[in-house]
Protein backbone atom coordinates (compact mmCIF):
# COMPACT_ATOMS: atom_id res chain seq x y z
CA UNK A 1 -25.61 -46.19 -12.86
CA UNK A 2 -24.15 -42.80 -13.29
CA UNK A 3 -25.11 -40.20 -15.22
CA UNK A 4 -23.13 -39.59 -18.06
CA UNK A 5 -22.31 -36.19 -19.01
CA UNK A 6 -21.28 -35.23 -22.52
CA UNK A 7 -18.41 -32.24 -22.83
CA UNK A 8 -17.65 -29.87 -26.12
CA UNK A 9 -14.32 -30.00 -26.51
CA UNK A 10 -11.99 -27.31 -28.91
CA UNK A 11 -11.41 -28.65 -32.63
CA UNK A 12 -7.66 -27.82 -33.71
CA UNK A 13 -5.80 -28.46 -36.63
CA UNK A 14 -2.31 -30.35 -36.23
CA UNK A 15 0.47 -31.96 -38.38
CA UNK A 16 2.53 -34.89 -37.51
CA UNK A 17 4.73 -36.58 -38.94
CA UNK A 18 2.55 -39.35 -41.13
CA UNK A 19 0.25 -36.01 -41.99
CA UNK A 20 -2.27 -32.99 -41.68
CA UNK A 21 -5.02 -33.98 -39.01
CA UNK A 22 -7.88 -32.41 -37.56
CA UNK A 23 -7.88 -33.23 -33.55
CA UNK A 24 -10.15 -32.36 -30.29
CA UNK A 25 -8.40 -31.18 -27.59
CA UNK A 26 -10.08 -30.50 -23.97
CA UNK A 27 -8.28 -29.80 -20.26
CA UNK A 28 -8.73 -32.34 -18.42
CA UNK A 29 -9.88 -30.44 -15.36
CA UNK A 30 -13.05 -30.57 -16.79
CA UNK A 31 -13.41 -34.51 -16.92
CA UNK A 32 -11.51 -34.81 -13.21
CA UNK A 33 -14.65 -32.49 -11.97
CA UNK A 34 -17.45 -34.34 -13.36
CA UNK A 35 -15.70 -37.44 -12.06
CA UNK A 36 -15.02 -36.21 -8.67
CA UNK A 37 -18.94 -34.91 -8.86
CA UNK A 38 -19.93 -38.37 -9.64
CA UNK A 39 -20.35 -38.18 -13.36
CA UNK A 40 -18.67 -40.50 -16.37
CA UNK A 41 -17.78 -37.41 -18.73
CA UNK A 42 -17.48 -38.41 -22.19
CA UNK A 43 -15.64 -36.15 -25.42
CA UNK A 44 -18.54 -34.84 -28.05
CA UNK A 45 -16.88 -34.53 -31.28
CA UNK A 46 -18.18 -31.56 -33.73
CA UNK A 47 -20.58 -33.36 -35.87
CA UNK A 48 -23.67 -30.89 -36.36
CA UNK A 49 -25.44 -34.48 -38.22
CA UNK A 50 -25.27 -36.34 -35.10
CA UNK A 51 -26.54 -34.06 -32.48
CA UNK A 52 -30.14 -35.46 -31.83
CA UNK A 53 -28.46 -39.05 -31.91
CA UNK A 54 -25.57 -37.30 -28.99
CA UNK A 55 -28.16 -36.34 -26.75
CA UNK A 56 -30.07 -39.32 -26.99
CA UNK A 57 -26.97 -41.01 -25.02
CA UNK A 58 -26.66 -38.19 -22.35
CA UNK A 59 -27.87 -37.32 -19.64
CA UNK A 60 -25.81 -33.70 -19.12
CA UNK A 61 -23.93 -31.71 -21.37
CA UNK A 62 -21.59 -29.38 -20.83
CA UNK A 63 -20.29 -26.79 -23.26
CA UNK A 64 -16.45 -25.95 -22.23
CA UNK A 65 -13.87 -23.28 -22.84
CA UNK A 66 -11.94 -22.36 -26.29
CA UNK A 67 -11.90 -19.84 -29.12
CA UNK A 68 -13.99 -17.57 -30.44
CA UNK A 69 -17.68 -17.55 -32.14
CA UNK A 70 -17.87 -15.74 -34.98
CA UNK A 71 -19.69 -12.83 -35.06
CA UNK A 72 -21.52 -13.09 -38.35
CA UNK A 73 -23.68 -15.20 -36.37
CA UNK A 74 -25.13 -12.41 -34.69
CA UNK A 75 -24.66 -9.99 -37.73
CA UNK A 76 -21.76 -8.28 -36.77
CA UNK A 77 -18.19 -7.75 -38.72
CA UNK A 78 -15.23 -9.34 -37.26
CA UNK A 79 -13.00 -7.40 -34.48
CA UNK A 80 -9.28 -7.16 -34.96
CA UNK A 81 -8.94 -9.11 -31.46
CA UNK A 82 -11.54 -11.51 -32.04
CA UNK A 83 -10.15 -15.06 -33.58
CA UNK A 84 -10.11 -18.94 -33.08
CA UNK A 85 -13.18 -19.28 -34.83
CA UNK A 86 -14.27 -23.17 -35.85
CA UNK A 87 -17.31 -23.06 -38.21
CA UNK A 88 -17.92 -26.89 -37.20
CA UNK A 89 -17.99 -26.37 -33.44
CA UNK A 90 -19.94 -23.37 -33.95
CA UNK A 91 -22.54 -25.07 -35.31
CA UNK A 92 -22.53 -28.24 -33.50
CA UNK A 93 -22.98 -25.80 -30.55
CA UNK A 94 -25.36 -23.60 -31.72
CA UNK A 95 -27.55 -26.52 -33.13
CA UNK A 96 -27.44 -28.00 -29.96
CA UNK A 97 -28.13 -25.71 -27.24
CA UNK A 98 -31.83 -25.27 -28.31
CA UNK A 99 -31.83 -29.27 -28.78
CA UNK A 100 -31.04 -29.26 -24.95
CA UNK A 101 -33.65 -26.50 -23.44
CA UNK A 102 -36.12 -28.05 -25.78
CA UNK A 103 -35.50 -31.49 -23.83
CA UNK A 104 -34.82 -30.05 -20.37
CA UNK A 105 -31.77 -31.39 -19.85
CA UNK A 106 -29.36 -30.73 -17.03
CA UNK A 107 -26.61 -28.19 -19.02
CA UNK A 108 -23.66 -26.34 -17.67
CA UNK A 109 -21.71 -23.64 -19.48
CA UNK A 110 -18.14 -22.49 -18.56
CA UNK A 111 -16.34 -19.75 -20.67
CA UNK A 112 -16.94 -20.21 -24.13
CA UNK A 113 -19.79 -21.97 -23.17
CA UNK A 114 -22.04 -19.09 -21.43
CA UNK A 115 -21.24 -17.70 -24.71
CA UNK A 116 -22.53 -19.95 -27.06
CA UNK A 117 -25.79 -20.58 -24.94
CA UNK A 118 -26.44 -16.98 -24.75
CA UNK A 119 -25.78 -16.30 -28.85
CA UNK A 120 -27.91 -19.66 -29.59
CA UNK A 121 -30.36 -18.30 -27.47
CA UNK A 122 -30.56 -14.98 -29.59
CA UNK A 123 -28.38 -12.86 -27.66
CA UNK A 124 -24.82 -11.05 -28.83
CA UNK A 125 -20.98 -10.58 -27.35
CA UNK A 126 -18.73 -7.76 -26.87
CA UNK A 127 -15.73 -9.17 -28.87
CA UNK A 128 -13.13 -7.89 -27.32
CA UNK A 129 -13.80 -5.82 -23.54
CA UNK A 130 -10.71 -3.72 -23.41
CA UNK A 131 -11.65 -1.60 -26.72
CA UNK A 132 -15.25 -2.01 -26.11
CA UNK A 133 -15.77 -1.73 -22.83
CA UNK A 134 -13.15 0.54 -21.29
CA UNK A 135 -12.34 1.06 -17.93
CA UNK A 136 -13.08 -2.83 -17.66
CA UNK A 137 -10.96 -4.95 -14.86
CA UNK A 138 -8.27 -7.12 -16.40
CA UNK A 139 -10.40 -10.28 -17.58
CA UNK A 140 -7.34 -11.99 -18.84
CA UNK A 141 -5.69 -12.95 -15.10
CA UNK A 142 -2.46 -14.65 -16.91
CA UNK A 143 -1.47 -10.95 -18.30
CA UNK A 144 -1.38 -9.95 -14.60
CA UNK A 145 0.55 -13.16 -14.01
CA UNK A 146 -1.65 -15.03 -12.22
CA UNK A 147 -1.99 -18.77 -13.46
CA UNK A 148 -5.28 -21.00 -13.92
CA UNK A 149 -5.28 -22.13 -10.23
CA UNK A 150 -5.34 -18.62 -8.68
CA UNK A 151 -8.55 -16.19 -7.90
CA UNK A 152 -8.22 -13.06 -9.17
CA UNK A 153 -11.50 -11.35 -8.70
CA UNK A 154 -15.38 -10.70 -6.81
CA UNK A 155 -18.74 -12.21 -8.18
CA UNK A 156 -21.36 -10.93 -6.87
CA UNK A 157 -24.41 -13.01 -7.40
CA UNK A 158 -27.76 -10.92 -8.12
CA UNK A 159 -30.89 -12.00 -5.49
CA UNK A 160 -30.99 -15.24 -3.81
CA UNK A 161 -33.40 -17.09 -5.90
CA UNK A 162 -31.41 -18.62 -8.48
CA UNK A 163 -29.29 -22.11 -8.64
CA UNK A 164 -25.56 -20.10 -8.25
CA UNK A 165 -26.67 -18.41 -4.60
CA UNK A 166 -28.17 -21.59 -3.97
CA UNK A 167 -24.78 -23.61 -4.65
CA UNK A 168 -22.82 -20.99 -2.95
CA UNK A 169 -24.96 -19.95 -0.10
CA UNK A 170 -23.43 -16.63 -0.65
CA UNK A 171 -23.78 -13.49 -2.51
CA UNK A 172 -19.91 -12.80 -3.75
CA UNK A 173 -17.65 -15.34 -5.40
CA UNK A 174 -14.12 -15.39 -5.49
CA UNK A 175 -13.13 -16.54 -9.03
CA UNK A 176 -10.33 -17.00 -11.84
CA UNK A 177 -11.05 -14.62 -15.26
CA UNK A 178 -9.33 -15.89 -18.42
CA UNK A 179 -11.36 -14.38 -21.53
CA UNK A 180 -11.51 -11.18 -23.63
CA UNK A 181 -15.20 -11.54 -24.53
CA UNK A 182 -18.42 -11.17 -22.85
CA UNK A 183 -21.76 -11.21 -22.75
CA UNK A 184 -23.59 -7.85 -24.82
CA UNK A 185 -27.49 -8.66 -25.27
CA UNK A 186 -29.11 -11.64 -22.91
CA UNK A 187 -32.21 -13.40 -24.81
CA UNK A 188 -35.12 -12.91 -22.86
CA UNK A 189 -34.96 -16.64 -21.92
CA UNK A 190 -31.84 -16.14 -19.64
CA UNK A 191 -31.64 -14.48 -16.60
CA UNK A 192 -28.24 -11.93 -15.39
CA UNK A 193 -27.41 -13.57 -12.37
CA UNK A 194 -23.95 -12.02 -11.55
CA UNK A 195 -21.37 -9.44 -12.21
CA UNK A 196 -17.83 -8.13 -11.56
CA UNK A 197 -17.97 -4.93 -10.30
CA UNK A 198 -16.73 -3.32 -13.80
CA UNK A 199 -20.44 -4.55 -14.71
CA UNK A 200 -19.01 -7.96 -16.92
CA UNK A 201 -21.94 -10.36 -16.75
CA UNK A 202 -20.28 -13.20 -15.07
CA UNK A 203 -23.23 -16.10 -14.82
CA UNK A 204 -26.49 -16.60 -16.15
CA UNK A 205 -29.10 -19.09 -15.94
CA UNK A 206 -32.47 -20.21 -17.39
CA UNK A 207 -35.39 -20.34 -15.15
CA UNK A 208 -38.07 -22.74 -17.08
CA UNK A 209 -34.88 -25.27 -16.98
CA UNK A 210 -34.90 -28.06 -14.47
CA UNK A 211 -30.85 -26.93 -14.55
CA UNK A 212 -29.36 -24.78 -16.63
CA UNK A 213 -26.54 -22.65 -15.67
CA UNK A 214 -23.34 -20.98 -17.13
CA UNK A 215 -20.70 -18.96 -15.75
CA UNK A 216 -18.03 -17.01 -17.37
CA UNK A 217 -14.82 -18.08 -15.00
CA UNK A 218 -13.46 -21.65 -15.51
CA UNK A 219 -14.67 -23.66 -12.02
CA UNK A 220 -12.76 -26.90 -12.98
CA UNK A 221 -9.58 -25.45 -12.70
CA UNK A 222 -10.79 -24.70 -8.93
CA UNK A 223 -12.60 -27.29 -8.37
CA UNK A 224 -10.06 -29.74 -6.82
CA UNK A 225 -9.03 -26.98 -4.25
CA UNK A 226 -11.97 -24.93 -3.55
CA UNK A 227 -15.42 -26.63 -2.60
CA UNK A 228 -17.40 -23.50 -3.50
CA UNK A 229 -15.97 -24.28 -7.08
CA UNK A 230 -16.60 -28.02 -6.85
CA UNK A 231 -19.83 -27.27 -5.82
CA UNK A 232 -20.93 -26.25 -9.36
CA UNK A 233 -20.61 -29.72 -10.87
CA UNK A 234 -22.22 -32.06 -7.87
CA UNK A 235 -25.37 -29.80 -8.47
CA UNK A 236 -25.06 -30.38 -12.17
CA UNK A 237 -24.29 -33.94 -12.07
CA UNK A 238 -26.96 -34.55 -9.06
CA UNK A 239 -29.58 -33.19 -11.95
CA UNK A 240 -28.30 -35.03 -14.19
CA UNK A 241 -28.94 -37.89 -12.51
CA UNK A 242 -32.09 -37.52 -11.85
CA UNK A 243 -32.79 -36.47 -15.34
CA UNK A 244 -31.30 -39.51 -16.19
CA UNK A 245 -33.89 -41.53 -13.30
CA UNK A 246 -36.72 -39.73 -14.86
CA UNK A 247 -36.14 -40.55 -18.21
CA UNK A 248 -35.56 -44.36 -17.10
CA UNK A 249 -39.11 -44.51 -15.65
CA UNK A 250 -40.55 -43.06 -18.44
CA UNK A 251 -39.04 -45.60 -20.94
CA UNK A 252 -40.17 -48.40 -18.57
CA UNK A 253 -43.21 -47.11 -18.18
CA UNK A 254 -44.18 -46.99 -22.46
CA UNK A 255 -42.69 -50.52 -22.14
């Protein structure tokens, strides 16, 4: 029985022909990775109502790429470059990160994702790191012209005891970069585990978490090439199933 990992995916509004729809889109480069990990990845609409229900049928979660978070959030005004805001998935994401430390289980955050665990958590974002943080390297690797499958810059992993050097083995990661936000203050429930060498917090991770990890570059669009990237999801989905074997013993046990 594999463990079954629940993904965010990015709410959009489209029109067709019959009408005005609201729709989910998500890559799938994120579902071929949890596959290839071992995982059955399933789509987690943007209902805030169902969340305690969601995670009763999981046994990972992983909170993917897309848009913005708005900043009023973390009582700030809007930037000029800041947009793609979606009050729904905000909250479903925001509602549900706490939902998932409180029950310890297994959670991975890519892009977007680091963001919204780290702002659920209590922390903030720069919204926008060429005007706030200048001097920056070029986080945006498609205005250089490099395209989602390509590396464009060093990691380097912070100290040896946390669940990235672990995975890697090795202090510096060679990684893609496609966002113009990142991480400002880190609640003091996540730890800084890496950097770019402009000083862009790359990865975090929470320590009183069986797993729970997030990293700024998108891994699944490396993972099928590079095992360092693939890496990342066989120790997520690994925890996850054994989250999901704990959890099994415990229900047979009050049986």
């Amino acid at each position: 029985m594999k463990p079954v990992i629940g993904i965010s995916p990015t709410p959009n509004e489209t029109t067709m022909d019959h009408g005005h729809f609201r729709a989910y889109k998500l890559s799938d480069t994120y579902t071929q990775a949890i596959v290839a990990a071992g995982g059955i990845p399933v789509i987690l609409p943007a209902h805030p109502e169902t969340i305690d229900d969601v995670l009763d049928t999981l046994d990972g979660i992983l909170f993917s790429g897309g848009g913005d978070i708005d900043p009023s959030v973390w009582n700030e005004e809007r930037h000029p470059e800041a947009g793609g805001f979606d009050q729904e998935r905000d909250d479903f994401e925001l509602q549900a990160v706490p939902k998932v430390v409180a029950r310890d289980m297994p959670m991975l955050g890519i892009c977007r994702g680091i963001q919204s665990i780290n702002v659920a958590l209590g922390g903030t974002l720069y919204q926008d790191i060429p005007s706030q943080l200048p001097g920056s390297l070029e986080h945006r690797q498609h205005k250089a012209g490099k395209m989602r499958g390509e590396r464009s810059h060093t990691v380097t992993i912070t100290g040896e005891d946390n669940p990235l050097f672990q995975i890697h083995g090795s202090a510096e990661i060679e990684t893609n970069s496609f966002h113009h936000q990142a991480l400002n203050a880190v609640p003091a429930d996540a730890e800084v585990i890496a950097r770019t060498s402009d000083g862009v917090i790359e990865a975090i991770w929470l320590p009183k978490m069986t797993f729970g990890l997030a990293v700024q570059w998108h891994p699944e669009m490396l993972a099928a090439e590079y095992p360092d990237q693939a890496a990342i999801f066989t120790a997520f989905v690994n925890a996850a199933a054994k989250h999901k074997s704990t959890r099994q013993k415990e229900l047979t046990a009050v049986s």
